[in-house]
PDB file of N, CA and C in Angstrom:
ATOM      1  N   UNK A   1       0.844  -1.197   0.000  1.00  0.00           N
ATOM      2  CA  UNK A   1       0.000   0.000   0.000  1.00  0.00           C
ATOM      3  C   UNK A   1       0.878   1.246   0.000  1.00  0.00           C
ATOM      4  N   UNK A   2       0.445   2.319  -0.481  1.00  0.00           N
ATOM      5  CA  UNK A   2       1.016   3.615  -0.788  1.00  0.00           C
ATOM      6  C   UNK A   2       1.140   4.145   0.323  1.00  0.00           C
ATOM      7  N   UNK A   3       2.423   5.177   1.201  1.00  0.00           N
ATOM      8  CA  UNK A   3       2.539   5.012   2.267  1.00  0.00           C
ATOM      9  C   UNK A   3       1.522   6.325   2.483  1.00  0.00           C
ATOM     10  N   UNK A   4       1.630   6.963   1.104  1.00  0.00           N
ATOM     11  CA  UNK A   4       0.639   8.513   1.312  1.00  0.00           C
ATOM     12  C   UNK A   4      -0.873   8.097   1.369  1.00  0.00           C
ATOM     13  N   UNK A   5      -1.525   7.007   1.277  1.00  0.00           N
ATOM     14  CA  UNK A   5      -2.968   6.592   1.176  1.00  0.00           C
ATOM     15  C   UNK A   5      -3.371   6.317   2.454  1.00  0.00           C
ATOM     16  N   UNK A   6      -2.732   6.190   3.442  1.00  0.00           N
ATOM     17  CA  UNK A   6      -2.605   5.871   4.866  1.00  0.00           C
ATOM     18  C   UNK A   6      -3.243   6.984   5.424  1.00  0.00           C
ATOM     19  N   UNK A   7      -2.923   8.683   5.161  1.00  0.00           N
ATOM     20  CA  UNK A   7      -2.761   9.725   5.897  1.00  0.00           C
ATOM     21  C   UNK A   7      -4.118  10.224   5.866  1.00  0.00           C
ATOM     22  N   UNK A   8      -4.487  10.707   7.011  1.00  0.00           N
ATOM     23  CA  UNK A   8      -5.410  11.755   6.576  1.00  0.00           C
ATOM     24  C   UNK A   8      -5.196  13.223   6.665  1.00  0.00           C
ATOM     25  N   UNK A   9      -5.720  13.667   5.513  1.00  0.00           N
ATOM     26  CA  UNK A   9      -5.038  15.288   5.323  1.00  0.00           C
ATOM     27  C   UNK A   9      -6.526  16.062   5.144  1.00  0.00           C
ATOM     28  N   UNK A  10      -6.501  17.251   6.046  1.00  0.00           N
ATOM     29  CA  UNK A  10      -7.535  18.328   6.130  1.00  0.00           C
ATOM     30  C   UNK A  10      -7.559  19.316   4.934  1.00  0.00           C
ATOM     31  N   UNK A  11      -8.085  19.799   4.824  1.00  0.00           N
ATOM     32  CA  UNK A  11      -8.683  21.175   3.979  1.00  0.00           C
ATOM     33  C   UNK A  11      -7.098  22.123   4.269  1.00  0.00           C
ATOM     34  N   UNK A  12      -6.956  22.463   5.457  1.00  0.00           N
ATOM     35  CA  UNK A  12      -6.165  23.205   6.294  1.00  0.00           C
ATOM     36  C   UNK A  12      -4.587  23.049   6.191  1.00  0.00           C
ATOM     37  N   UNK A  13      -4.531  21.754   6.051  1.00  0.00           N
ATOM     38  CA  UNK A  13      -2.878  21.388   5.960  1.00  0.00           C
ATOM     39  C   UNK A  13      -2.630  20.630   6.766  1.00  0.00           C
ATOM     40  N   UNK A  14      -3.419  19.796   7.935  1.00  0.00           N
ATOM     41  CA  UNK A  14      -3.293  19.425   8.574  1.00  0.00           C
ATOM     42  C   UNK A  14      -2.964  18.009   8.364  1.00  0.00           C
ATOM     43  N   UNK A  15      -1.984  17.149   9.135  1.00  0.00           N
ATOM     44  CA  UNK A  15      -2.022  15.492   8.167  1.00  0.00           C
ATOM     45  C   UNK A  15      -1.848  14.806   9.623  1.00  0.00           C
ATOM     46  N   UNK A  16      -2.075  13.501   9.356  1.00  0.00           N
ATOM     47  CA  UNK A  16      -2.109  12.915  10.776  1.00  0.00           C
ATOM     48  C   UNK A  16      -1.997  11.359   9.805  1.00  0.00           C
ATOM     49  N   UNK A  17      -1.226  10.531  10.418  1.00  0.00           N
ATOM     50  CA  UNK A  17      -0.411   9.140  10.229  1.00  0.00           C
ATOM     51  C   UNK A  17      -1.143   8.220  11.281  1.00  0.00           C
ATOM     52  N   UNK A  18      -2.088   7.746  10.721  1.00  0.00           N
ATOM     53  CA  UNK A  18      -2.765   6.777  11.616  1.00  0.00           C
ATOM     54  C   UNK A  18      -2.073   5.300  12.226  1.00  0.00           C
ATOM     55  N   UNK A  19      -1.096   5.004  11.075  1.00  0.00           N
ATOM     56  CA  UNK A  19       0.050   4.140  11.889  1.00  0.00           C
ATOM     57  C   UNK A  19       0.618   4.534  12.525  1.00  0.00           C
ATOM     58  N   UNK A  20       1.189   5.679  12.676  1.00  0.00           N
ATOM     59  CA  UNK A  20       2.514   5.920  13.873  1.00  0.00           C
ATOM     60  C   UNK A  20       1.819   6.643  14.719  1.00  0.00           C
ATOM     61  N   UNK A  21       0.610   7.781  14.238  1.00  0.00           N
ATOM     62  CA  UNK A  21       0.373   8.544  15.462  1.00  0.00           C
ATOM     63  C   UNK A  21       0.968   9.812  15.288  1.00  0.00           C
ATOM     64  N   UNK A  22       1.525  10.231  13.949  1.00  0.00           N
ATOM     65  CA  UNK A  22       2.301  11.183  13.997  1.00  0.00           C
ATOM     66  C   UNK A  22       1.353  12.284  13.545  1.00  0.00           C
ATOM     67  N   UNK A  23       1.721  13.203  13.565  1.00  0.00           N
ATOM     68  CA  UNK A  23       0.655  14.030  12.393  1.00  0.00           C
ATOM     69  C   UNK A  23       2.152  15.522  12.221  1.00  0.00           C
ATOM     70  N   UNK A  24       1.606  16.399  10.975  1.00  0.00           N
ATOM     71  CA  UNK A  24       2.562  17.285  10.612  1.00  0.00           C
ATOM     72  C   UNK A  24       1.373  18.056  10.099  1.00  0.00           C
ATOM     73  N   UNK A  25       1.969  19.640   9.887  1.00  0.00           N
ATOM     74  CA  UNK A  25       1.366  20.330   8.691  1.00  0.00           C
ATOM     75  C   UNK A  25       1.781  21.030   7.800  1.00  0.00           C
ATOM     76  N   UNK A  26       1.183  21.137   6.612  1.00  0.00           N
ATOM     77  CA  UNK A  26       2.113  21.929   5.443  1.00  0.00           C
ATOM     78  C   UNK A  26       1.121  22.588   4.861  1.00  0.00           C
ATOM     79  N   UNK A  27       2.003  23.838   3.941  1.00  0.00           N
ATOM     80  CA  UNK A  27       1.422  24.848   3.871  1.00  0.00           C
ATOM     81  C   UNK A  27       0.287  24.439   2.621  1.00  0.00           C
ATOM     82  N   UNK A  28       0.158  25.582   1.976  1.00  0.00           N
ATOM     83  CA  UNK A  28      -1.238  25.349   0.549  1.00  0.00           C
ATOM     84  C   UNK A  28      -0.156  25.040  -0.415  1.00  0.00           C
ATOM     85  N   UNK A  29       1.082  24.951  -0.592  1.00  0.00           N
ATOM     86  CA  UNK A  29       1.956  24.279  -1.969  1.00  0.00           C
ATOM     87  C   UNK A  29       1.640  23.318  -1.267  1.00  0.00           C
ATOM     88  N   UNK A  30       2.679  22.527  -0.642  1.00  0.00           N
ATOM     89  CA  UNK A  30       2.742  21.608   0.214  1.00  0.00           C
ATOM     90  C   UNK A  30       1.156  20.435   0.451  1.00  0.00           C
ATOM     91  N   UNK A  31      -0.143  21.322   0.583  1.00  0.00           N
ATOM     92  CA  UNK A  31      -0.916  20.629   0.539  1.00  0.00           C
ATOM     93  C   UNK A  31      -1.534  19.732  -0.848  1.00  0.00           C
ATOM     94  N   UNK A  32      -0.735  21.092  -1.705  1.00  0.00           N
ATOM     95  CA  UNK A  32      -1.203  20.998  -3.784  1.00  0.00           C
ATOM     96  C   UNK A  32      -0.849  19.618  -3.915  1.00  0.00           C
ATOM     97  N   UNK A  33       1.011  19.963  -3.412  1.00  0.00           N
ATOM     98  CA  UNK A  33       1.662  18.631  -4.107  1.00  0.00           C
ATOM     99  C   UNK A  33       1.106  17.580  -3.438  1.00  0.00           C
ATOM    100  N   UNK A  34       0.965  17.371  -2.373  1.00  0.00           N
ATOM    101  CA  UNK A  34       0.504  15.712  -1.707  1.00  0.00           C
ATOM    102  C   UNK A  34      -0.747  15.889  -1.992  1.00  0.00           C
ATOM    103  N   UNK A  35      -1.177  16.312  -2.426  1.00  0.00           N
ATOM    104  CA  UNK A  35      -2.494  15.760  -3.147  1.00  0.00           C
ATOM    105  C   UNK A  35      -2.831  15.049  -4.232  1.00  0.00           C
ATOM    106  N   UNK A  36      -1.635  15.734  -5.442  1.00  0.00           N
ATOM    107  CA  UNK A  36      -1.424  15.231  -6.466  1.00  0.00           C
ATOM    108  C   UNK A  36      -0.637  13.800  -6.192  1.00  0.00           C
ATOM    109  N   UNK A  37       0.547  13.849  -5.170  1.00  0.00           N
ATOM    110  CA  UNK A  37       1.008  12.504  -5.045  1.00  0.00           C
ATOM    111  C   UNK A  37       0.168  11.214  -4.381  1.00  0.00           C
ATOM    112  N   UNK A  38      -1.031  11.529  -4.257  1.00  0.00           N
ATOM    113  CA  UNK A  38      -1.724  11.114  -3.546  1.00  0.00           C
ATOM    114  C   UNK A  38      -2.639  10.145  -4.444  1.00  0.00           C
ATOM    115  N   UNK A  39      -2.610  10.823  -5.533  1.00  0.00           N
ATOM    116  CA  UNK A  39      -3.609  10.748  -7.215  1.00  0.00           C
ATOM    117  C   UNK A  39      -2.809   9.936  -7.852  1.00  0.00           C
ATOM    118  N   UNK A  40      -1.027   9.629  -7.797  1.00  0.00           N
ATOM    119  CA  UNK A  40      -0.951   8.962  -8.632  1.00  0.00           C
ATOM    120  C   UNK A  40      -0.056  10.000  -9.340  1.00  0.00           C
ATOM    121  N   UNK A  41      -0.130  10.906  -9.337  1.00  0.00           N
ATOM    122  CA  UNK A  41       0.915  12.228 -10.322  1.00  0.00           C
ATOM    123  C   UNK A  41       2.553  11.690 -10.175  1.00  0.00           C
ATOM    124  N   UNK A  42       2.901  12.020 -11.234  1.00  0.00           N
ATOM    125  CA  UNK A  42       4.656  11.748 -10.940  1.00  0.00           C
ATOM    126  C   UNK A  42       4.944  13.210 -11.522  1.00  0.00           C
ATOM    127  N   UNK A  43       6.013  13.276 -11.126  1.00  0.00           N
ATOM    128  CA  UNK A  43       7.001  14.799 -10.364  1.00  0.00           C
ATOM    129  C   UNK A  43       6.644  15.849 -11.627  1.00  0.00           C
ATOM    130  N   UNK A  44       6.741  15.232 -13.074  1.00  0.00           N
ATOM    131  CA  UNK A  44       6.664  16.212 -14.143  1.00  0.00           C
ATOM    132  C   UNK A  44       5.273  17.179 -14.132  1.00  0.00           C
ATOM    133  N   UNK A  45       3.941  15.558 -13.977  1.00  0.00           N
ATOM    134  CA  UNK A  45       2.482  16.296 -13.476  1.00  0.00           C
ATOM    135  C   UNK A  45       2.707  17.332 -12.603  1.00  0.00           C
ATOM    136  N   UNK A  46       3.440  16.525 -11.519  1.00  0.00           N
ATOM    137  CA  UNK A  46       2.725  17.942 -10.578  1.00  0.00           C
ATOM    138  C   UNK A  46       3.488  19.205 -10.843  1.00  0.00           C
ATOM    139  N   UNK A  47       4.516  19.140 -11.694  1.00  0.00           N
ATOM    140  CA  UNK A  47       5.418  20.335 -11.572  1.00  0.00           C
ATOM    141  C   UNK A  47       4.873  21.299 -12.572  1.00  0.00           C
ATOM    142  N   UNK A  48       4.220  20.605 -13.668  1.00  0.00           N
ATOM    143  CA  UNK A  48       3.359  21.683 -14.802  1.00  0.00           C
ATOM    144  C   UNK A  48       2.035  21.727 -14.079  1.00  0.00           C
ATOM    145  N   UNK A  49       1.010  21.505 -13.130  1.00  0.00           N
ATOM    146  CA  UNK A  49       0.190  21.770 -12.439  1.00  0.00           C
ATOM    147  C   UNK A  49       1.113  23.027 -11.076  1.00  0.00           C
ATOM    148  N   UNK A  50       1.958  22.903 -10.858  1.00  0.00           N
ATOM    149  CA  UNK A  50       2.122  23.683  -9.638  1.00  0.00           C
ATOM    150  C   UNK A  50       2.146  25.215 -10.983  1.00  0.00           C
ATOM    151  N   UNK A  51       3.082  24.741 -11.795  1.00  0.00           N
ATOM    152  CA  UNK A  51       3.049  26.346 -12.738  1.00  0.00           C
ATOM    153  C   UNK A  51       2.002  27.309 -13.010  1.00  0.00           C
ATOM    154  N   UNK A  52       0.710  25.963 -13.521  1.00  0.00           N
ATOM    155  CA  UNK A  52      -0.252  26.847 -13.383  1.00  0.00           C
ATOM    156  C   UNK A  52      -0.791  27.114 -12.498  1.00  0.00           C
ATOM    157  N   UNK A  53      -1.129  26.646 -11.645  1.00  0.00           N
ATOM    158  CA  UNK A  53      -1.614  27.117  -9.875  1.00  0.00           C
ATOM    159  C   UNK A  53      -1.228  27.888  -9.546  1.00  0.00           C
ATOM    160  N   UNK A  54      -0.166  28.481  -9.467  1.00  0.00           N
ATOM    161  CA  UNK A  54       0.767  29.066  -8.662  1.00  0.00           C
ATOM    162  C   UNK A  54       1.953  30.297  -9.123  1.00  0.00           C
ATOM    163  N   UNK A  55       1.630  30.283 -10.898  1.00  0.00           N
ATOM    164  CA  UNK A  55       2.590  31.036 -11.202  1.00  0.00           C
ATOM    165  C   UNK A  55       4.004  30.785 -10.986  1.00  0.00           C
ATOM    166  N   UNK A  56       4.220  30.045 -10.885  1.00  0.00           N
ATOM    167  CA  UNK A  56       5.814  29.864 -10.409  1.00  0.00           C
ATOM    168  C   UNK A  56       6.591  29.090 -12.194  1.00  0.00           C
ATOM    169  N   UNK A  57       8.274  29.653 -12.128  1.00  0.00           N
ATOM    170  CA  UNK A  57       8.623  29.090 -13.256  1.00  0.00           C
ATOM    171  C   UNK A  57       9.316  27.274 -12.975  1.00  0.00           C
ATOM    172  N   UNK A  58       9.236  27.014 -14.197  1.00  0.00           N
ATOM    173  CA  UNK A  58       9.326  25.296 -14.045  1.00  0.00           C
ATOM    174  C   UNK A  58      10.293  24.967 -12.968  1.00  0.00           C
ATOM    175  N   UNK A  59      11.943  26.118 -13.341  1.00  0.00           N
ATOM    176  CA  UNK A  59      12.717  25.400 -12.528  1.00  0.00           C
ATOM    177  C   UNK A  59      12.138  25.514 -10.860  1.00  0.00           C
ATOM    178  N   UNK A  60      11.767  26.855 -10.414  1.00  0.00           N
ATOM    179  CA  UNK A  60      11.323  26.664  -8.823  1.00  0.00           C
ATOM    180  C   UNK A  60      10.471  25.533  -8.810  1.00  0.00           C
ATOM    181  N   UNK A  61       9.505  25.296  -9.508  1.00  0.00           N
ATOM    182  CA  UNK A  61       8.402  24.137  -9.351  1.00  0.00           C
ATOM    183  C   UNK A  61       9.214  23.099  -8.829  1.00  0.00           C
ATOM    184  N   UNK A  62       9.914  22.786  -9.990  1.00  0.00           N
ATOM    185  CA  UNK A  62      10.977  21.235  -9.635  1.00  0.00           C
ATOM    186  C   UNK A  62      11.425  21.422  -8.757  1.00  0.00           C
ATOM    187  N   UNK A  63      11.845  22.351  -8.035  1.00  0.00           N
ATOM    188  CA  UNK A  63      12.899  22.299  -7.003  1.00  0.00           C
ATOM    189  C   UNK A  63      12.122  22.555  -5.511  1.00  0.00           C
ATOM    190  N   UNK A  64      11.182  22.594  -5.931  1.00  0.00           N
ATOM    191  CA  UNK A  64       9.731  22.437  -4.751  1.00  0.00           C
ATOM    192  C   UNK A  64       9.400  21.128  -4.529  1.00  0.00           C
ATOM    193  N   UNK A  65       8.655  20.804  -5.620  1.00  0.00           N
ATOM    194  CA  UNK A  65       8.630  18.802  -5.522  1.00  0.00           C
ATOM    195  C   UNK A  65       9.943  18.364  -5.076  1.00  0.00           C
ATOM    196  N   UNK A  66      10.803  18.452  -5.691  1.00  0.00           N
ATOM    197  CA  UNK A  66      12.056  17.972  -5.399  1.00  0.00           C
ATOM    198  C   UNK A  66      12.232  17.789  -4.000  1.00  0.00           C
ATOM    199  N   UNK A  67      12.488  18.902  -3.383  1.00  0.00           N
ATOM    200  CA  UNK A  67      12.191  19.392  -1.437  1.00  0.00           C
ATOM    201  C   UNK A  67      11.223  18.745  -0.883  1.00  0.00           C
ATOM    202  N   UNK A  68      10.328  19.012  -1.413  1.00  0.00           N
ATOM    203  CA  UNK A  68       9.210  18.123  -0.693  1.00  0.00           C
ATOM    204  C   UNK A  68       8.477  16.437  -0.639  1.00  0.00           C
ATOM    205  N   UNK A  69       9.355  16.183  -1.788  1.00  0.00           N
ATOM    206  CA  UNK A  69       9.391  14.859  -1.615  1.00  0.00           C
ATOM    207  C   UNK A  69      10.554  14.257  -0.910  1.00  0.00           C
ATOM    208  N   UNK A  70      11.725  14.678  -0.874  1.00  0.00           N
ATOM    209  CA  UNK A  70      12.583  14.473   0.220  1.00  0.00           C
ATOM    210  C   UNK A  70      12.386  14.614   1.425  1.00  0.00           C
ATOM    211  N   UNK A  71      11.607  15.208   2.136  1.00  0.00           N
ATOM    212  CA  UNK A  71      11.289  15.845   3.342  1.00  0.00           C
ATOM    213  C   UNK A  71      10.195  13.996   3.884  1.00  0.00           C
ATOM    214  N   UNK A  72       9.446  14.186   2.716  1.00  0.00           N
ATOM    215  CA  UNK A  72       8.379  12.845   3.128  1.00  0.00           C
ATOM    216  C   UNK A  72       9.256  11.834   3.205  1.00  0.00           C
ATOM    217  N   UNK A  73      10.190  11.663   2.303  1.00  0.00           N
ATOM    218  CA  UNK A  73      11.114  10.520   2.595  1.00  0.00           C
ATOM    219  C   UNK A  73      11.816  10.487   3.607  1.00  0.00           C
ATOM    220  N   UNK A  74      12.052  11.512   4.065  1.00  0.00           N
ATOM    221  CA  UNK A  74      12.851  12.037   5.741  1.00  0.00           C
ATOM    222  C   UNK A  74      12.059  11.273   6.595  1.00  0.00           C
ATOM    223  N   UNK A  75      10.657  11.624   6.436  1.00  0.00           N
ATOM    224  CA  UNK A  75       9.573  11.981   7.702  1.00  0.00           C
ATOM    225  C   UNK A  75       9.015  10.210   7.659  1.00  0.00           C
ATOM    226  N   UNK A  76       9.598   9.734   6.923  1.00  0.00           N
ATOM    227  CA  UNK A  76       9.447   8.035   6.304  1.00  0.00           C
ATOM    228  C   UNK A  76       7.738   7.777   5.731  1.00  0.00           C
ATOM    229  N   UNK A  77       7.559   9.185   5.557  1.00  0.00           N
ATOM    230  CA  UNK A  77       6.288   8.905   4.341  1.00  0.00           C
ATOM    231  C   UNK A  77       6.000   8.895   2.911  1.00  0.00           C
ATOM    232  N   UNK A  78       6.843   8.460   2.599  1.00  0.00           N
ATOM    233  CA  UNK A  78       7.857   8.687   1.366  1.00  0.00           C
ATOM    234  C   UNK A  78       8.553   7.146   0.736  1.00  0.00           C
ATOM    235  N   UNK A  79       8.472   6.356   0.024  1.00  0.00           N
ATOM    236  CA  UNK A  79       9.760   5.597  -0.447  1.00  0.00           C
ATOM    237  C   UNK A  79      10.786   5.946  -1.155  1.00  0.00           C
ATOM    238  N   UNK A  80      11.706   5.071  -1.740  1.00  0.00           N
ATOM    239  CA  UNK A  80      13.085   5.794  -2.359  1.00  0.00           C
ATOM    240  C   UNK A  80      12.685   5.164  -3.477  1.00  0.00           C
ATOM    241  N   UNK A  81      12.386   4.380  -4.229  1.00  0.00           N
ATOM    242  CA  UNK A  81      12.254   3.976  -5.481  1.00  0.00           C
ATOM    243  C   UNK A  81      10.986   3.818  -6.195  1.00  0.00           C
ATOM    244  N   UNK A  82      10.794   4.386  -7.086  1.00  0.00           N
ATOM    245  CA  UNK A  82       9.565   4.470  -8.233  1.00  0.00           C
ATOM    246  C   UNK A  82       8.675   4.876  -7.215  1.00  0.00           C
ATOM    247  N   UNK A  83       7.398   5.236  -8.890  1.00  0.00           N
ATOM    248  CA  UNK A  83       6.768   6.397  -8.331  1.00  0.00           C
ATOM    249  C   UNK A  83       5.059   5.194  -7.155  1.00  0.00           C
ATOM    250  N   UNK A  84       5.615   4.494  -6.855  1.00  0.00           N
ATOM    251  CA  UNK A  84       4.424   3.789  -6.942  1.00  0.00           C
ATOM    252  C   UNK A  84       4.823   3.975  -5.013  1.00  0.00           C
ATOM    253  N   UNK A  85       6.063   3.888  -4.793  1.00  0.00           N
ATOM    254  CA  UNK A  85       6.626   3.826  -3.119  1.00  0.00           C
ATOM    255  C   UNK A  85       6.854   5.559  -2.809  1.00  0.00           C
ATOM    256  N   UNK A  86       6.034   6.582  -3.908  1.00  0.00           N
ATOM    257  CA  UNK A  86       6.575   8.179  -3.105  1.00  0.00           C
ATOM    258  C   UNK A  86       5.519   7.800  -2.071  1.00  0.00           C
TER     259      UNK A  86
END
């Protein structure tokens, strides 16, 4: 199972890890992208969806996903290989 299908995430930003008990929050990017990773998006989707959302140019986009999928992999909500374990 997808480790992001586990979570429950609020309107707000709010996320909470019903296995560990953990919970975190992130901002309205932050909420964009795990939403999309949530759907199934791999890094290119969400990075031409954050452009238009958000106005931002490709390279910041990438380098947003980029960050923030590292961070989940930190936080061990995240896997390291293919898009099926982000």
């Amino acid at each position: 199972m997808n480790k992001l299908n586990r979570l429950a995430i609020s309107e707000e930003g709010f996320i909470f890890d019903p296995e560990t008990g953990n919970s975190f929050t992130v901002n309205k990017t932050g909420l964009f992208i795990l939403n999309l990773l949530k759907e199934g998006k791999d890094v290119e989707d969400i990075v031409e969806a954050l452009t238009e959302e958000f106005e931002v140019d490709r390279e910041e986009a990438t380098r947003d996903v980029t960050d923030f999928i590292e961070q989940l992999r930190l936080l061990g909500l995240a896997g390291r290989e293919g898009k099926e374990n982000v």
